[in-house]
N, C-alpha and C. Protein backbone atom coordinates (compact mmCIF):
# COMPACT_ATOMS: atom_id res chain seq x y z
N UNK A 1 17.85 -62.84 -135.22
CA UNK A 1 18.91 -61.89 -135.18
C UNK A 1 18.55 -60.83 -134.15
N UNK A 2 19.51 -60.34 -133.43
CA UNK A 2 19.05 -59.51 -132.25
C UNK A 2 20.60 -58.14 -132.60
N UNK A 3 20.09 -57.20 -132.13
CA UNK A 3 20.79 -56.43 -132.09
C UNK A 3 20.46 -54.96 -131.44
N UNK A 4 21.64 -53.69 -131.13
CA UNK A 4 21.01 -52.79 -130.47
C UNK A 4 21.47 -51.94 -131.79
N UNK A 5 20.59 -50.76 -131.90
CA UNK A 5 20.79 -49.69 -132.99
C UNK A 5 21.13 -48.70 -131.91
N UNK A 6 22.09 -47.76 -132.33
CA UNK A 6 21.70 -46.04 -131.45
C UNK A 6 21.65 -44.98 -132.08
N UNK A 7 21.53 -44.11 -131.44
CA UNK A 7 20.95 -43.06 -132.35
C UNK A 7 21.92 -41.43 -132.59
N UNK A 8 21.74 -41.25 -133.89
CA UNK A 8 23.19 -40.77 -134.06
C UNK A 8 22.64 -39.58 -133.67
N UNK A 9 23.97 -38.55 -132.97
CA UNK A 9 23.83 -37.71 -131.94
C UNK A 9 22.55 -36.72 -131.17
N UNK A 10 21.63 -38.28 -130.97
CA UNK A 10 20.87 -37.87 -130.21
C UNK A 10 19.25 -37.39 -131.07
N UNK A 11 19.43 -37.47 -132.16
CA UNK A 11 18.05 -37.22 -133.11
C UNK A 11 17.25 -38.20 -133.06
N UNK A 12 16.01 -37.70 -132.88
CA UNK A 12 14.83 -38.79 -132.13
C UNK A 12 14.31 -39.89 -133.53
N UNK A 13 14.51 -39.58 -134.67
CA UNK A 13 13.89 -40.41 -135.35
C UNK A 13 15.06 -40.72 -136.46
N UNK A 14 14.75 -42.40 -136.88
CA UNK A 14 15.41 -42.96 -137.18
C UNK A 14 15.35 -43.64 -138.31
N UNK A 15 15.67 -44.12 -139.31
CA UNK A 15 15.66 -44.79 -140.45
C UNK A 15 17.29 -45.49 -140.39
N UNK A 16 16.79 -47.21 -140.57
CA UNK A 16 17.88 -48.21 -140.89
C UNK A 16 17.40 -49.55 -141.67
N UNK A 17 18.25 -49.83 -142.81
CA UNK A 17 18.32 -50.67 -143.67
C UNK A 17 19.04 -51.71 -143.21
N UNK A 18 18.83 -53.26 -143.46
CA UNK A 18 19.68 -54.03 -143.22
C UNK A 18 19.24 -54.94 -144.09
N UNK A 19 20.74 -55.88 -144.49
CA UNK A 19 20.83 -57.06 -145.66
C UNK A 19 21.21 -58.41 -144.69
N UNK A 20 20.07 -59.38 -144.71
CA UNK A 20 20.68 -60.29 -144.42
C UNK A 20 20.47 -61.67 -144.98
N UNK A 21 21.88 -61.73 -145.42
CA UNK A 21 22.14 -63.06 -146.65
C UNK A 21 21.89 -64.28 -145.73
N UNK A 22 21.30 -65.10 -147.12
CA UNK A 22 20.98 -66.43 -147.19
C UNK A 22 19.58 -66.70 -145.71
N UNK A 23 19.06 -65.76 -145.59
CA UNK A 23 18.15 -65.50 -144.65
C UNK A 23 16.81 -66.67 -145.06
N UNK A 24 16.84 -67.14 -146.42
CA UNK A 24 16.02 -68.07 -146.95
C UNK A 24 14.42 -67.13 -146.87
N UNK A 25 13.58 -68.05 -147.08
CA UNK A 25 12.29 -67.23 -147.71
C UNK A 25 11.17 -67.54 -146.50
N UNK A 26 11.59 -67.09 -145.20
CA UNK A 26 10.28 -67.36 -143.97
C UNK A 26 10.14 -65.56 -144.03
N UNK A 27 9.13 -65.20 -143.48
CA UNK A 27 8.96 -63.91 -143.66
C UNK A 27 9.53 -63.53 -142.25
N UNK A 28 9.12 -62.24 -141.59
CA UNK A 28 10.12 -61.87 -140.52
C UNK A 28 9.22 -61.50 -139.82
N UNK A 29 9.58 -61.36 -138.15
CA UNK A 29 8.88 -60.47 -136.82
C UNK A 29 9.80 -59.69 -136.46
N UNK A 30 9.60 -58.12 -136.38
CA UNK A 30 10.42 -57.24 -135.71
C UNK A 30 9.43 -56.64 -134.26
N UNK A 31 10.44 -57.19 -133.09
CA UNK A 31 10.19 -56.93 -131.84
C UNK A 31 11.71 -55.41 -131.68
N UNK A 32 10.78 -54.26 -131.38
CA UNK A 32 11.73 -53.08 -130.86
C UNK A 32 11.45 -53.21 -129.20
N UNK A 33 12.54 -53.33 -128.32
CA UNK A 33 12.62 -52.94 -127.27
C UNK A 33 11.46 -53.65 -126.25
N UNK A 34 11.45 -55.10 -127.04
CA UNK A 34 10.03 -56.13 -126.50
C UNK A 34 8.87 -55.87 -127.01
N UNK A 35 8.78 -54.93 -127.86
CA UNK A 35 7.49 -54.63 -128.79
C UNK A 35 7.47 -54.97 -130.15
N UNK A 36 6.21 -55.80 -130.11
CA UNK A 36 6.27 -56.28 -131.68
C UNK A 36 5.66 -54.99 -132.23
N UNK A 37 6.23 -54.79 -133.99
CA UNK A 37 5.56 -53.84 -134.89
C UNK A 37 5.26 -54.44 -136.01
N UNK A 38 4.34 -54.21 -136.11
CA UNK A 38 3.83 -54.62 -137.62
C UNK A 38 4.23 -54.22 -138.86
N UNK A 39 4.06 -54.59 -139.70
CA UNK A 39 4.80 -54.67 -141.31
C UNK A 39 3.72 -53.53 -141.70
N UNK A 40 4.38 -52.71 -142.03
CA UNK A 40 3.05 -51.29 -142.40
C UNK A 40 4.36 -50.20 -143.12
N UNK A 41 4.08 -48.95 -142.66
CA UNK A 41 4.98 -47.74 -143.07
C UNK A 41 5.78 -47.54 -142.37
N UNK A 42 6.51 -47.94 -140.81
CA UNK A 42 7.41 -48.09 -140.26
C UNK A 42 8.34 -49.19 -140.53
N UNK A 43 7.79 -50.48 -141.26
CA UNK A 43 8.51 -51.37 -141.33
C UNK A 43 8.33 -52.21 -142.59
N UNK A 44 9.21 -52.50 -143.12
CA UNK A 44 9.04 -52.79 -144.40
C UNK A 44 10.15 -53.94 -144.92
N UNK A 45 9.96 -54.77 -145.26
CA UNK A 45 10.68 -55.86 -146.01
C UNK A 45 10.32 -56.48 -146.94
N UNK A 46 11.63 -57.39 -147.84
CA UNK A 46 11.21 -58.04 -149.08
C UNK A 46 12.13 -58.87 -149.26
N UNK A 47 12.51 -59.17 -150.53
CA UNK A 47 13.50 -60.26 -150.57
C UNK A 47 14.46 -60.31 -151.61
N UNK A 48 15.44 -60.59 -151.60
CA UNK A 48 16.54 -60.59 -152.34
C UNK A 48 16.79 -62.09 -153.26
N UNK A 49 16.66 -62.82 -154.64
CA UNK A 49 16.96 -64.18 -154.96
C UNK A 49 17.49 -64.01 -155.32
N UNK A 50 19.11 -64.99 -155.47
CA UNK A 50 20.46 -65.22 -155.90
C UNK A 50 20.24 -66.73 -156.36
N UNK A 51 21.51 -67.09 -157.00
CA UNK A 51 21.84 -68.20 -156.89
C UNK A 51 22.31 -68.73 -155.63
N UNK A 52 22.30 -68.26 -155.00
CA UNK A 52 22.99 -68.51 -153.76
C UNK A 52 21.72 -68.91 -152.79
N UNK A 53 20.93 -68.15 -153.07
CA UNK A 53 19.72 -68.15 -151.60
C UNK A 53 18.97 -66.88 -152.02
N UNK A 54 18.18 -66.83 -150.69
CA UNK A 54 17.56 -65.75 -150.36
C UNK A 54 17.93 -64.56 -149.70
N UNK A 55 18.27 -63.57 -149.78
CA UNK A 55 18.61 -62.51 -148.87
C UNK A 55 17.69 -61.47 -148.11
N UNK A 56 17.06 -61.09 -146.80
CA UNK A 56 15.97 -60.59 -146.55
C UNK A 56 16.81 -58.94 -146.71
N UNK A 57 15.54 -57.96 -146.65
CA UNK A 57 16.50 -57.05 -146.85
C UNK A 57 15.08 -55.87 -146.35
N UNK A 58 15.78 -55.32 -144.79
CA UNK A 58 14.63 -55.20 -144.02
C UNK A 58 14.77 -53.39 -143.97
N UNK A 59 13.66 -52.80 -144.11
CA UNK A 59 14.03 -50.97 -143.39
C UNK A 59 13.18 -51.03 -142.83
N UNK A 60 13.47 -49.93 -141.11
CA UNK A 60 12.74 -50.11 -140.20
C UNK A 60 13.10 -48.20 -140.38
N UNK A 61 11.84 -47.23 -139.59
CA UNK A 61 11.81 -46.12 -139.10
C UNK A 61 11.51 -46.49 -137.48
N UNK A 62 11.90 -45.74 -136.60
CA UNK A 62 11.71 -45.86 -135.36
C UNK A 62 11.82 -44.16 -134.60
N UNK A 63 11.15 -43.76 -133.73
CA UNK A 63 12.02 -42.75 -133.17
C UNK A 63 12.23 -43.39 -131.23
N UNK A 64 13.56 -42.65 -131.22
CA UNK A 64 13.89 -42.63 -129.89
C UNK A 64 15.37 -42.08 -129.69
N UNK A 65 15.66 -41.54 -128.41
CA UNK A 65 16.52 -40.75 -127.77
C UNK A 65 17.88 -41.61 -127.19
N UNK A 66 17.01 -42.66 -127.02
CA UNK A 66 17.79 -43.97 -126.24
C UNK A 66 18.51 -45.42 -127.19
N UNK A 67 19.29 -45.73 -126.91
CA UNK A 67 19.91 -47.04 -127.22
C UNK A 67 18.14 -47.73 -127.66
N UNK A 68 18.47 -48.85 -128.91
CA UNK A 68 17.15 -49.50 -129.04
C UNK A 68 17.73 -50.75 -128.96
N UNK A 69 16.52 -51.89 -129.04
CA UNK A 69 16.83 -52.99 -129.12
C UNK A 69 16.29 -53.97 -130.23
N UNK A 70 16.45 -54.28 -131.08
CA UNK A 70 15.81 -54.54 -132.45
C UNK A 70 16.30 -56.67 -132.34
N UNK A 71 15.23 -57.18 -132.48
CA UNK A 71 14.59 -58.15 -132.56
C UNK A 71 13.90 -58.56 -134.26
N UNK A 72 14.77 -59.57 -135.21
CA UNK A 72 13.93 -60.33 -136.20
C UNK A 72 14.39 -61.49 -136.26
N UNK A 73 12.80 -61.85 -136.01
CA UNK A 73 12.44 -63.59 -135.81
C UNK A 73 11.90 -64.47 -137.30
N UNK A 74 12.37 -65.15 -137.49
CA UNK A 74 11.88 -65.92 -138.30
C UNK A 74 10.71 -66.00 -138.31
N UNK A 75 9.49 -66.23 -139.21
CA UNK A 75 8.35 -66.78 -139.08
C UNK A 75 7.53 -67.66 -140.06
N UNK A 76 7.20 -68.56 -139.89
CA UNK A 76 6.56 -69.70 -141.17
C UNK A 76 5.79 -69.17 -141.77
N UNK A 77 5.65 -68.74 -143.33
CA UNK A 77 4.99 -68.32 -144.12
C UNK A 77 3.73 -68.74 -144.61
N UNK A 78 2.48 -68.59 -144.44
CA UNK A 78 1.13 -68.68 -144.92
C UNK A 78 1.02 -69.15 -146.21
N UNK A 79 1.76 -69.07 -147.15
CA UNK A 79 1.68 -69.75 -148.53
C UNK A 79 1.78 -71.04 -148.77
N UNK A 80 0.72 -71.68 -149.09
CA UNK A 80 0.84 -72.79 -149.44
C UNK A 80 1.99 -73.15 -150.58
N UNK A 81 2.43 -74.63 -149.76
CA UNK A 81 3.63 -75.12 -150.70
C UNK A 81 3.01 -75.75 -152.54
């Protein structure tokens, strides 16, 4: 999923939540602006189970002045089946 966030009138730091259904259970890579960030206190995810599926359900903090560019990649999970 790729997308641009901006920043509301111009305040450098940022907090955004996003839900995304049936996302299934691979864990995620968030690349900002071609930079990967790591899963720590800026970035944070978990998971949503339905009958339906999985829903990822991601909050990112960021600061910047400028249009961003937000990047999450799928990634194969370390847990043995």
């Amino acid at each position: 999923m790729e997308g641009d966030a901006y920043t509301n009138r111009g305040y450098a730091e940022e907090e955004r939540a996003f839900i995304i259904e049936g996302w299934g259970d691979a864990d995620v890579r968030l690349e900002i602006n071609g930079k990967r960030r790591p899963r720590g206190r800026d970035f944070r995810y978990g998971f949503r189970h339905t009958l339906q599926g999985s829903d990822l359900i991601v909050w990112i903090k960021y600061r910047s002045t400028d249009p961003v560019g937000l990047r999450l990649t799928p990634v194969k999970s370390n847990c043995p089946n």
